[in-house]
PDB file of N, CA and C in Angstrom:
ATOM      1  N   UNK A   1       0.846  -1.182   0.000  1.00  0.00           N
ATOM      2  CA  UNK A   1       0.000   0.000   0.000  1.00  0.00           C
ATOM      3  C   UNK A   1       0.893   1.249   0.000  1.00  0.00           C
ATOM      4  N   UNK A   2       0.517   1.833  -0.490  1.00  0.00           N
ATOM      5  CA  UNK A   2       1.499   3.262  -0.911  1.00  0.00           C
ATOM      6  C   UNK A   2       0.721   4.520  -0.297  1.00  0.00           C
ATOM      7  N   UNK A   3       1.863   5.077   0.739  1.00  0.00           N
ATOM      8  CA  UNK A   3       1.467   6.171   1.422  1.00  0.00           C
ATOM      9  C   UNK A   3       1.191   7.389   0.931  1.00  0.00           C
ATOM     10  N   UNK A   4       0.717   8.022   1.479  1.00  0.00           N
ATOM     11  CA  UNK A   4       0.273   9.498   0.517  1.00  0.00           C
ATOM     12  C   UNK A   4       0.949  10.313   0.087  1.00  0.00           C
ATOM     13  N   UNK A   5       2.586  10.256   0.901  1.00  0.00           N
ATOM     14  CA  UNK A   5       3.747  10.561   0.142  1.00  0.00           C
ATOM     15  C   UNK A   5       4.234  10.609  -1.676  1.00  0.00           C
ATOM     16  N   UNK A   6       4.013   8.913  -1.183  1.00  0.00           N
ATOM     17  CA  UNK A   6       3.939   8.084  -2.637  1.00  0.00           C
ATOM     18  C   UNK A   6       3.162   8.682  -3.743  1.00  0.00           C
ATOM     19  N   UNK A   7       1.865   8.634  -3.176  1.00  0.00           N
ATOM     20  CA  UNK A   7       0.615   9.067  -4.116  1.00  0.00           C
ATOM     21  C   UNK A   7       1.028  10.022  -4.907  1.00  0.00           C
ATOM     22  N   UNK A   8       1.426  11.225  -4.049  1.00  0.00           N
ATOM     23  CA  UNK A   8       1.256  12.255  -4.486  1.00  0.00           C
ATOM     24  C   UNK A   8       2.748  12.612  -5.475  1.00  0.00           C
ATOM     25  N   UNK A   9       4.245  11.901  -5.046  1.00  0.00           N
ATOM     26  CA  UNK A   9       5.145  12.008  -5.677  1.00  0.00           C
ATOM     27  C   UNK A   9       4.196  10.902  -6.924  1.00  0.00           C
ATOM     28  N   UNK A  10       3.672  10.217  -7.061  1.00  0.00           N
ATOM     29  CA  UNK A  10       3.731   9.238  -8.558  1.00  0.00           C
ATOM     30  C   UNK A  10       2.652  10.412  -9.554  1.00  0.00           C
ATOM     31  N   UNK A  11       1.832  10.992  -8.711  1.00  0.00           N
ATOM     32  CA  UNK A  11       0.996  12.107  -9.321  1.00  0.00           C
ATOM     33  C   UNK A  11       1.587  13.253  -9.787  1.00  0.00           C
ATOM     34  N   UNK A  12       2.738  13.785  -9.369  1.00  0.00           N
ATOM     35  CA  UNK A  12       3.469  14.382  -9.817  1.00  0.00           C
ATOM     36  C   UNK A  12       4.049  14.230 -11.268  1.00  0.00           C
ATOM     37  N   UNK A  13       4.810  12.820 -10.755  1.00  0.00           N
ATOM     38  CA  UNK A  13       5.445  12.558 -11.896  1.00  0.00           C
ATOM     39  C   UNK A  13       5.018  12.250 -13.338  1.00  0.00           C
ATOM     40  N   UNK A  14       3.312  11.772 -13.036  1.00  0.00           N
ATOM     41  CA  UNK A  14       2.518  11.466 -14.119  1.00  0.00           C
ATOM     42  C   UNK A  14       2.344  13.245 -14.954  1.00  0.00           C
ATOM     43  N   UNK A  15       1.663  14.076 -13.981  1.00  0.00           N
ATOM     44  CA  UNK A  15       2.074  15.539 -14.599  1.00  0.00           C
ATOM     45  C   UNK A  15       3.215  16.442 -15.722  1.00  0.00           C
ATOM     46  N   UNK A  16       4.512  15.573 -15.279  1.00  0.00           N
ATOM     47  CA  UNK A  16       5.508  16.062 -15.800  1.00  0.00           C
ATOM     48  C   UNK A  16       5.565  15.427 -17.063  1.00  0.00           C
ATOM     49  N   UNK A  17       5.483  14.175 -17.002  1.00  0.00           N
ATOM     50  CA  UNK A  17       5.871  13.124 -17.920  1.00  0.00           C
ATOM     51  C   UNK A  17       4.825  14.129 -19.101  1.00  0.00           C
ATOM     52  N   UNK A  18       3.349  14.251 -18.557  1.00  0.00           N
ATOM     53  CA  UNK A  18       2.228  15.101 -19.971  1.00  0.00           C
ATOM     54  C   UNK A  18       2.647  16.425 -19.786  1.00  0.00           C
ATOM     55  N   UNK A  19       3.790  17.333 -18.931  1.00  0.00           N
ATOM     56  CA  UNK A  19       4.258  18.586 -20.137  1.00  0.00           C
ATOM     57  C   UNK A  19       5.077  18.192 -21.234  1.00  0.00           C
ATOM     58  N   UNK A  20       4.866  18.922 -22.336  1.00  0.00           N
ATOM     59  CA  UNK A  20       5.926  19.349 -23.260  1.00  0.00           C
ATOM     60  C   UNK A  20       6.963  20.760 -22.861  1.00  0.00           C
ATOM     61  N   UNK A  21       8.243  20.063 -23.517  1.00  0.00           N
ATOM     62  CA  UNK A  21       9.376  21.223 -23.476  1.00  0.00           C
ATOM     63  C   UNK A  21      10.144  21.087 -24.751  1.00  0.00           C
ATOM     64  N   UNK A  22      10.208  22.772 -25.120  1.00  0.00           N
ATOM     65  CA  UNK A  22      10.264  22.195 -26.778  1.00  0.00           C
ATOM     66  C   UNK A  22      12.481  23.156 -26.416  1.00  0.00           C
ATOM     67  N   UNK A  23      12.815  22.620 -26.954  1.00  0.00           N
ATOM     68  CA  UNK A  23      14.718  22.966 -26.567  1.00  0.00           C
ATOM     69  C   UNK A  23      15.108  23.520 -28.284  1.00  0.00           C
ATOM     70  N   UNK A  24      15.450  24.511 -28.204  1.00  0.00           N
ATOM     71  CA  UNK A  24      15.818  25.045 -29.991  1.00  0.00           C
ATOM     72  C   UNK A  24      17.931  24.355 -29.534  1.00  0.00           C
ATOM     73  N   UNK A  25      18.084  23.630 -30.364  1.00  0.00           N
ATOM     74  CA  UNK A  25      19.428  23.990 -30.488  1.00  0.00           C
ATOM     75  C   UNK A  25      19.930  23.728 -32.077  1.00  0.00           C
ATOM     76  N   UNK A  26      21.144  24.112 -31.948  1.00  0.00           N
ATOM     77  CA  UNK A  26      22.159  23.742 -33.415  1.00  0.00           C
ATOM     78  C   UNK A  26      22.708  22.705 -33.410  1.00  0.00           C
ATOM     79  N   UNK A  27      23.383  22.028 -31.875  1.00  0.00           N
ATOM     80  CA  UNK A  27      23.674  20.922 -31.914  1.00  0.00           C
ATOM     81  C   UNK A  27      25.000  20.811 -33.156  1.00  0.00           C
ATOM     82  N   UNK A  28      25.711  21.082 -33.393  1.00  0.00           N
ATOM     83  CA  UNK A  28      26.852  20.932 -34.528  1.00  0.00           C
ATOM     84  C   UNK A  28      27.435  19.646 -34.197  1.00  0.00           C
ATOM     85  N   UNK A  29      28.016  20.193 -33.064  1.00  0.00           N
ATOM     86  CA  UNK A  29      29.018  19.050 -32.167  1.00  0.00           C
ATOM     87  C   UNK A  29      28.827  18.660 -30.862  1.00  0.00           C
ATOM     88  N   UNK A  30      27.723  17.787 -30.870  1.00  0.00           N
ATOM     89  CA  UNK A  30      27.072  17.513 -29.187  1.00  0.00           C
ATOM     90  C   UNK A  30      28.003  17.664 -27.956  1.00  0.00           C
ATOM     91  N   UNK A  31      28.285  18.216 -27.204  1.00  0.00           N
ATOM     92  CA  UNK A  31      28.991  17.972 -25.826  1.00  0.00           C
ATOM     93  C   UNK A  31      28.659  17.782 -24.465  1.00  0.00           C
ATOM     94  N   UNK A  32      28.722  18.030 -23.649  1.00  0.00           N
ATOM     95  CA  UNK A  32      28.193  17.819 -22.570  1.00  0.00           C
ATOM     96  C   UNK A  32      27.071  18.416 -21.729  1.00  0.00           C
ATOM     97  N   UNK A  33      27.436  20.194 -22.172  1.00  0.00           N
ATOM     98  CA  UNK A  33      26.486  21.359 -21.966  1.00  0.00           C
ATOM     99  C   UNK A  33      24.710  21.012 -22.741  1.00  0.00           C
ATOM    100  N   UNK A  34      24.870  20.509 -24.119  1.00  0.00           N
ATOM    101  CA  UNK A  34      23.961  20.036 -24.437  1.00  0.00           C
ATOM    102  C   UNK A  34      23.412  18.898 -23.616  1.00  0.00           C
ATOM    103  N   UNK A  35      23.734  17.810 -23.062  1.00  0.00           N
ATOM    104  CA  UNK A  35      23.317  16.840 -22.748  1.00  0.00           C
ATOM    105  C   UNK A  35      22.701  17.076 -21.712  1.00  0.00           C
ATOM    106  N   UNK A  36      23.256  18.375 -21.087  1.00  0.00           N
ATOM    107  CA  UNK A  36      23.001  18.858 -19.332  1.00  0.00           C
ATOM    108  C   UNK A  36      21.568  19.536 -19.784  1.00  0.00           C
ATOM    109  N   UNK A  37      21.378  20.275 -20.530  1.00  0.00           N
ATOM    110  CA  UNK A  37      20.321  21.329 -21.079  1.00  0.00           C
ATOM    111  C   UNK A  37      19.098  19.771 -21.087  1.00  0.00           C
ATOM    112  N   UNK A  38      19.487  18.870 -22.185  1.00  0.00           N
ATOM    113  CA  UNK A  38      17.906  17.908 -22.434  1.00  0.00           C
ATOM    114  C   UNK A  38      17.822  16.585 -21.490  1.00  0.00           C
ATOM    115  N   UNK A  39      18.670  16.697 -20.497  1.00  0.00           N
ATOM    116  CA  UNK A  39      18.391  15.872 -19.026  1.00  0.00           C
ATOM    117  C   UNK A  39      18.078  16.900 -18.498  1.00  0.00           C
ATOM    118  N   UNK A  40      17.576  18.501 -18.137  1.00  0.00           N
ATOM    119  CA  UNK A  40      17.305  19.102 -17.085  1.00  0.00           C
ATOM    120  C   UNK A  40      16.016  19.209 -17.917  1.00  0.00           C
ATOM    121  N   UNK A  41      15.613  19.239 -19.230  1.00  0.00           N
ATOM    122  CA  UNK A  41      14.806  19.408 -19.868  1.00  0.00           C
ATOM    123  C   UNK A  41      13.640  18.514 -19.736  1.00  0.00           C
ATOM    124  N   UNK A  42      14.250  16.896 -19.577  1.00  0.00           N
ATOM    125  CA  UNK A  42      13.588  15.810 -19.210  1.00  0.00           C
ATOM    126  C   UNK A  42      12.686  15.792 -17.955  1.00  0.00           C
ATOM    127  N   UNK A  43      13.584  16.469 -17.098  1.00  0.00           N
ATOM    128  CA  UNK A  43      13.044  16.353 -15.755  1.00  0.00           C
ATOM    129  C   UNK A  43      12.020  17.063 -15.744  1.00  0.00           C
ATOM    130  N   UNK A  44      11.709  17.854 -16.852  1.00  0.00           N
ATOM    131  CA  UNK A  44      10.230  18.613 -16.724  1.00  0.00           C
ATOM    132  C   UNK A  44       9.464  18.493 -17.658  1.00  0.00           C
ATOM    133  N   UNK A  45       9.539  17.165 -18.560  1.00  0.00           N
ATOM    134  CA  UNK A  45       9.000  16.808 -19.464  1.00  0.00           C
ATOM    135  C   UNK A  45       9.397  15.999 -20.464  1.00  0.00           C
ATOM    136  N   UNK A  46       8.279  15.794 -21.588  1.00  0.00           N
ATOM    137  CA  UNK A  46       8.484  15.494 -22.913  1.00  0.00           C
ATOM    138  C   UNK A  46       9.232  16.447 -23.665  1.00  0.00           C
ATOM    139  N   UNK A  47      10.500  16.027 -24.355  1.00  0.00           N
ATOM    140  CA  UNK A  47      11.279  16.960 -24.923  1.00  0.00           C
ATOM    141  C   UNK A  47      11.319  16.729 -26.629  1.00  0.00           C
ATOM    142  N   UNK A  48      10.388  17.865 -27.257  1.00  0.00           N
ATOM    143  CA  UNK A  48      10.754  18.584 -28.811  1.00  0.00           C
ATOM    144  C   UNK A  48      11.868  18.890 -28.892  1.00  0.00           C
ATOM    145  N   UNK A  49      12.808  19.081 -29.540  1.00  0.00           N
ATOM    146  CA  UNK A  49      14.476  19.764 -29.917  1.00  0.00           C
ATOM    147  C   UNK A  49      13.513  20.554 -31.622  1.00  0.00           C
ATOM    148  N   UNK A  50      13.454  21.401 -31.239  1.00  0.00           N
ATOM    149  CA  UNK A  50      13.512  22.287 -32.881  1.00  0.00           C
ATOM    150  C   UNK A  50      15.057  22.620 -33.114  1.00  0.00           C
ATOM    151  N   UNK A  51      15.424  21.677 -34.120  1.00  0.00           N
ATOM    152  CA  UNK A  51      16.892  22.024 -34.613  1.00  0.00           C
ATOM    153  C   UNK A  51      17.458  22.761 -35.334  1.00  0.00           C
ATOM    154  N   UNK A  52      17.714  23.721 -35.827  1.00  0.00           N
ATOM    155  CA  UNK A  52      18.429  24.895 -35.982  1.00  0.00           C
ATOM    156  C   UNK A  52      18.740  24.454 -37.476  1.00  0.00           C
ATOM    157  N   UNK A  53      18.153  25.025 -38.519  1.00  0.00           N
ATOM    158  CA  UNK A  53      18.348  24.359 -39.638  1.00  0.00           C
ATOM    159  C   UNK A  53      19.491  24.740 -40.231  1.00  0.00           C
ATOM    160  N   UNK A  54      20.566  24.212 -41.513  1.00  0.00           N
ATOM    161  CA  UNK A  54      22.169  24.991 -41.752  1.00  0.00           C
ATOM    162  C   UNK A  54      21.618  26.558 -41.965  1.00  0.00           C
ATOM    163  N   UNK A  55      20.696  26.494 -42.720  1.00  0.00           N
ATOM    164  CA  UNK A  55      20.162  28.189 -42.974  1.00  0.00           C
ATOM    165  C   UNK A  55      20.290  28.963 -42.050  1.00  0.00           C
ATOM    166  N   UNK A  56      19.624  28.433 -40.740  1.00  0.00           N
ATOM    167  CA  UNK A  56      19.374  29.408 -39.709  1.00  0.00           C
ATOM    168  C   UNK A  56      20.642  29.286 -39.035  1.00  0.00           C
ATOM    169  N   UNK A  57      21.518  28.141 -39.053  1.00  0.00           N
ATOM    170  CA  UNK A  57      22.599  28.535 -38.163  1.00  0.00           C
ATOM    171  C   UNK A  57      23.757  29.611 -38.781  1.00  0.00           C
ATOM    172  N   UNK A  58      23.583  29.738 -40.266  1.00  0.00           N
ATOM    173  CA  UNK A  58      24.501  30.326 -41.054  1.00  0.00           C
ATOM    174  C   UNK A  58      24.456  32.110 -41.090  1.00  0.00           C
ATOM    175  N   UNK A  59      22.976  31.868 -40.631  1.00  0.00           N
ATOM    176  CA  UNK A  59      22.225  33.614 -40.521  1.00  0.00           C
ATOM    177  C   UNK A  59      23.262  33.734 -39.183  1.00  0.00           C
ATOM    178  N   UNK A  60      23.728  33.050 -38.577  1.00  0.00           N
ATOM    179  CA  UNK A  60      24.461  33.897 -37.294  1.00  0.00           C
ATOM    180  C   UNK A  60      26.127  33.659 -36.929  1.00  0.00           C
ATOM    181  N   UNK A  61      26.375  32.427 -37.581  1.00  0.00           N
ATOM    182  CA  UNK A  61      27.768  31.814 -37.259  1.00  0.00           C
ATOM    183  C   UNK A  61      28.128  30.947 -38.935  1.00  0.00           C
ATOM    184  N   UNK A  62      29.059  30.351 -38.300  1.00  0.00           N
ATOM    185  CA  UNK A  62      29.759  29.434 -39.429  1.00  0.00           C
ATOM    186  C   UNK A  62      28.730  28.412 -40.205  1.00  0.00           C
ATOM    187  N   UNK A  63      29.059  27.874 -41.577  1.00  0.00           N
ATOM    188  CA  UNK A  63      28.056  26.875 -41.270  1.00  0.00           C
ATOM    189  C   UNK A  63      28.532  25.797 -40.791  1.00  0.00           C
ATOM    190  N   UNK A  64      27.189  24.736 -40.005  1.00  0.00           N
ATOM    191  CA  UNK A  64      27.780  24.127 -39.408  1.00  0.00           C
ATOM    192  C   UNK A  64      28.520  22.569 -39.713  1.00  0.00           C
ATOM    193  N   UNK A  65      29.593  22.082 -38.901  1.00  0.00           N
ATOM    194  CA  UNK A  65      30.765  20.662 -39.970  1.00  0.00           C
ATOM    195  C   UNK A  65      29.373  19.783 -39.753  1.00  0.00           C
ATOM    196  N   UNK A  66      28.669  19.550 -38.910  1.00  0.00           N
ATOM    197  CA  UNK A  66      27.478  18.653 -39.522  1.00  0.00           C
ATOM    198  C   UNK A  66      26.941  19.099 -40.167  1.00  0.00           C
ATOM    199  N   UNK A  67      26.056  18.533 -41.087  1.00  0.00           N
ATOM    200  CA  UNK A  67      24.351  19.005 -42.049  1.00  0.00           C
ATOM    201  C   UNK A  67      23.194  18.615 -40.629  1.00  0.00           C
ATOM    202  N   UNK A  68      22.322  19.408 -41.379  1.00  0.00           N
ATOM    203  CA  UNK A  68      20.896  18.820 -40.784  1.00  0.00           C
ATOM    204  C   UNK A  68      20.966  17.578 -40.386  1.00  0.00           C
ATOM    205  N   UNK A  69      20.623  16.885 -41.601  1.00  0.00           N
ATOM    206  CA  UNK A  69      20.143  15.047 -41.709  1.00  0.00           C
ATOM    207  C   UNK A  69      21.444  14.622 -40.168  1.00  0.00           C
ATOM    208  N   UNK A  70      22.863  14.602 -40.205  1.00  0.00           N
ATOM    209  CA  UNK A  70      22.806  14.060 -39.641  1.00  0.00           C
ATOM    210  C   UNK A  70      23.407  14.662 -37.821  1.00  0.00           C
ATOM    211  N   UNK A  71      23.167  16.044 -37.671  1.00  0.00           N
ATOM    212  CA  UNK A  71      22.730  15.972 -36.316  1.00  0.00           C
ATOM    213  C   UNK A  71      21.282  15.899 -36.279  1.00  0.00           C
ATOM    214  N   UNK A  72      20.396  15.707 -36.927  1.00  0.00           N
ATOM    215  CA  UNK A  72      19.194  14.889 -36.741  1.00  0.00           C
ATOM    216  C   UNK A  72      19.192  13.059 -36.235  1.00  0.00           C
ATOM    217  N   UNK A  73      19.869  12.961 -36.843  1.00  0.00           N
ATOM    218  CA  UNK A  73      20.003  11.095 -36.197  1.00  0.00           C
ATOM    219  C   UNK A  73      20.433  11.360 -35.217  1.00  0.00           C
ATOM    220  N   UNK A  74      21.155  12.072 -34.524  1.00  0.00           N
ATOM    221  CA  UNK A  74      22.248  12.118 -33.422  1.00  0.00           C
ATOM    222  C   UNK A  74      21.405  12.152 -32.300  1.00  0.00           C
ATOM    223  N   UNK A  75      20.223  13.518 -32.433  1.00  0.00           N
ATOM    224  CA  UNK A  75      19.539  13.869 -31.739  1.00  0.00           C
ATOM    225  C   UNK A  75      18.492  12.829 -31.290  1.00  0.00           C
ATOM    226  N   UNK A  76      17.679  12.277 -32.288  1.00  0.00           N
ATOM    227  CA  UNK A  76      17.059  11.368 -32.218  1.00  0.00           C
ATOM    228  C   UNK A  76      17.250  10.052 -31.590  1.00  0.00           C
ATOM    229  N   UNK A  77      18.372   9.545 -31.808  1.00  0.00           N
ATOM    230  CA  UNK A  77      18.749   8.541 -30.745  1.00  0.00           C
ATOM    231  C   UNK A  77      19.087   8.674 -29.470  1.00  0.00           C
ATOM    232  N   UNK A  78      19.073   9.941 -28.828  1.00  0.00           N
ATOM    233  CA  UNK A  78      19.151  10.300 -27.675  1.00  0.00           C
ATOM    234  C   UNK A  78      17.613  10.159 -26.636  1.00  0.00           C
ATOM    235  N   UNK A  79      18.005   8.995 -25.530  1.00  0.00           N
ATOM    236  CA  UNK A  79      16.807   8.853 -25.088  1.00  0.00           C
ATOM    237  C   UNK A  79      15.853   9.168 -24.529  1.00  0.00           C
ATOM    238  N   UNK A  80      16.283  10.941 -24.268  1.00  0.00           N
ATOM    239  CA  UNK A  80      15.458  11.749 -23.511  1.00  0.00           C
ATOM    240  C   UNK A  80      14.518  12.868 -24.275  1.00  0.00           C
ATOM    241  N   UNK A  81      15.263  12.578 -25.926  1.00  0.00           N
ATOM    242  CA  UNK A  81      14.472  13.041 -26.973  1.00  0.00           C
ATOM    243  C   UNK A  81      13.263  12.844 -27.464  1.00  0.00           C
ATOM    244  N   UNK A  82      12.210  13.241 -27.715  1.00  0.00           N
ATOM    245  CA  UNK A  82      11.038  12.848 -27.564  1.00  0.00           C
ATOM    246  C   UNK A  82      10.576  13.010 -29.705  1.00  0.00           C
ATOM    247  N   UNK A  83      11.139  13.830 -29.900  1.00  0.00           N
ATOM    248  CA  UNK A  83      10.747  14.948 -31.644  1.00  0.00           C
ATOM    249  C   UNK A  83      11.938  15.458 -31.640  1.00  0.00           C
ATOM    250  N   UNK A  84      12.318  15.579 -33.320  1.00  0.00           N
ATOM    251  CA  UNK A  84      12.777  16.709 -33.644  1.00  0.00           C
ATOM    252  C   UNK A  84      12.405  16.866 -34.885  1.00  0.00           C
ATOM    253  N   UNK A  85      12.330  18.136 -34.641  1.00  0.00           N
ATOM    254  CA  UNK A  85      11.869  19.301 -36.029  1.00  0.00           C
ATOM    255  C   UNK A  85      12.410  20.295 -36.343  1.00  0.00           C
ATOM    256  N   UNK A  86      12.552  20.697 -37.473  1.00  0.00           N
ATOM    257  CA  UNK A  86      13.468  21.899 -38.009  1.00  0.00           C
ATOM    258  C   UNK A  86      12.806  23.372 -37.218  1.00  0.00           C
ATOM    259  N   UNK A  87      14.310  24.170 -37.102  1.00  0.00           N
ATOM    260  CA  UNK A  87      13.641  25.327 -36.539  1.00  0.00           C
ATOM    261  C   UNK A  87      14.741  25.965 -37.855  1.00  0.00           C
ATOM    262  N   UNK A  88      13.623  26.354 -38.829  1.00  0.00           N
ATOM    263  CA  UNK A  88      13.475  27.491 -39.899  1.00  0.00           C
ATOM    264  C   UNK A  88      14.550  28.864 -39.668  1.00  0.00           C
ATOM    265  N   UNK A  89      14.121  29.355 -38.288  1.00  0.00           N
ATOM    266  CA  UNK A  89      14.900  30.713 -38.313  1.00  0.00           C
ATOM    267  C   UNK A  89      15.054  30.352 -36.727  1.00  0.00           C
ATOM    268  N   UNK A  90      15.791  31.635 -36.382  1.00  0.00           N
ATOM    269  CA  UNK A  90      16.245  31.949 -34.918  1.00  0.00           C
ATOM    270  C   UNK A  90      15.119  32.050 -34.160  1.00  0.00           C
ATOM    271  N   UNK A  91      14.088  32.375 -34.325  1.00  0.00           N
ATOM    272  CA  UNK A  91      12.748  33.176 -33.882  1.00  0.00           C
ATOM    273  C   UNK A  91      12.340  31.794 -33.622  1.00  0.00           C
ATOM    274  N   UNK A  92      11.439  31.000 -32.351  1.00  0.00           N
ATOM    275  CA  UNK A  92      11.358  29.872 -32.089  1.00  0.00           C
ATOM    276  C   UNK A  92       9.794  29.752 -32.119  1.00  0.00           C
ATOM    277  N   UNK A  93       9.452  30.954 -32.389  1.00  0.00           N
ATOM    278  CA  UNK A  93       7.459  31.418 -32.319  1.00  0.00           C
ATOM    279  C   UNK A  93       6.914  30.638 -33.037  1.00  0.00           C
ATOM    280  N   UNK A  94       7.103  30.244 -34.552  1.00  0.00           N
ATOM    281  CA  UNK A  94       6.255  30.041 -35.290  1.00  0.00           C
ATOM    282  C   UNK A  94       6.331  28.085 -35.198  1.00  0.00           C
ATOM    283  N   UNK A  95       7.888  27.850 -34.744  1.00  0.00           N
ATOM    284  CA  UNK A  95       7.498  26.491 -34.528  1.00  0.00           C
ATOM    285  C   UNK A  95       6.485  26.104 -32.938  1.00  0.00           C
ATOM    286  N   UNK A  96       6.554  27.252 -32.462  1.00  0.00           N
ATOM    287  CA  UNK A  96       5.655  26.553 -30.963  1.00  0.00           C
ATOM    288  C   UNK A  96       4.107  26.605 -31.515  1.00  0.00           C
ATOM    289  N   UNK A  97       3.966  27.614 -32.424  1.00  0.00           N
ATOM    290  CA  UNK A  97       2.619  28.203 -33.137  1.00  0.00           C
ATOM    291  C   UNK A  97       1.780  26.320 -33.466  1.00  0.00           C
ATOM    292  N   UNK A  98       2.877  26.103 -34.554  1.00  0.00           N
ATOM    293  CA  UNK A  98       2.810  24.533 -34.775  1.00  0.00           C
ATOM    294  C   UNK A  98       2.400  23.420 -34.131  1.00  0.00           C
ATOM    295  N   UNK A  99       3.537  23.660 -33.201  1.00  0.00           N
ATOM    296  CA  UNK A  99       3.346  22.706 -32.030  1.00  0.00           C
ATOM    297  C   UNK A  99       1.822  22.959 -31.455  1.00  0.00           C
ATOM    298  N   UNK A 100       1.544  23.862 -31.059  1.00  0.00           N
ATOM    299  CA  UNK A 100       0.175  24.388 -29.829  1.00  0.00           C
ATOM    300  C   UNK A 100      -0.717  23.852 -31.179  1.00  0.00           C
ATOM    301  N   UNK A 101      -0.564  23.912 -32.449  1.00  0.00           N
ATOM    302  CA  UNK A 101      -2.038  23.758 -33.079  1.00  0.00           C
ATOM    303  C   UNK A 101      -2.117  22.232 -33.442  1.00  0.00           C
ATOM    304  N   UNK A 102      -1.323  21.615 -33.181  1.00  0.00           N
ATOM    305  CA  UNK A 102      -1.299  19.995 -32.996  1.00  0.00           C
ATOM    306  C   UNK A 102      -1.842  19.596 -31.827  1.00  0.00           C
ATOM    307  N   UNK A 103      -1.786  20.367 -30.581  1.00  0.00           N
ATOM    308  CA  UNK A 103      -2.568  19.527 -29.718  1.00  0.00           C
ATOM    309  C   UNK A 103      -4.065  20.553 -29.104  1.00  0.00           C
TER     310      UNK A 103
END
């Protein structure tokens, strides 16, 4: 029998598990800072990554030594990853726009 402690931590956790958290990155060259960002990300949810498409990363920096396609696999096999989807530009609005009209 599970005390009300319990209850209420498993009720919690059922809460978190149904937010979404959507994480914009570029991801070029995964390191550790990233990994820290979508495990703290986890802990408060289902995690989207809108990934930073070469376009949009080029509007601000180098382009990047990966392509899309494959820090997309990279991302994706990561198990705290939930989606990923292109993020078009820097501006992260129009993919949440997306997101909110899907659910």
């Amino acid at each position: 029998m599970l005390g009300v402690e319990n209850k209420l931590l498993l009720k919690m956790k059922k809460k978190i598990r149904n937010k979404k958290v959507y994480v914009v990155l570029a991801a070029d060259i995964l390191h550790k800072g990233h990994i820290n960002i979508l495990n703290k990300a986890a802990s408060l949810g289902e995690i989207t990554v809108g990934l930073l498409t070469d376009k949009a990363i080029a509007s601000y920096k180098k382009i990047p030594f990966l392509n899309y396609s494959q820090r997309e696999i990279i991302l994706k096999n990561l198990i705290m990853v939930k989606n990923v989807i292109p993020q078009q530009t820097l501006d992260h609005r129009p993919n949440l726009r997306k997101i909110n009209a899907l659910n």
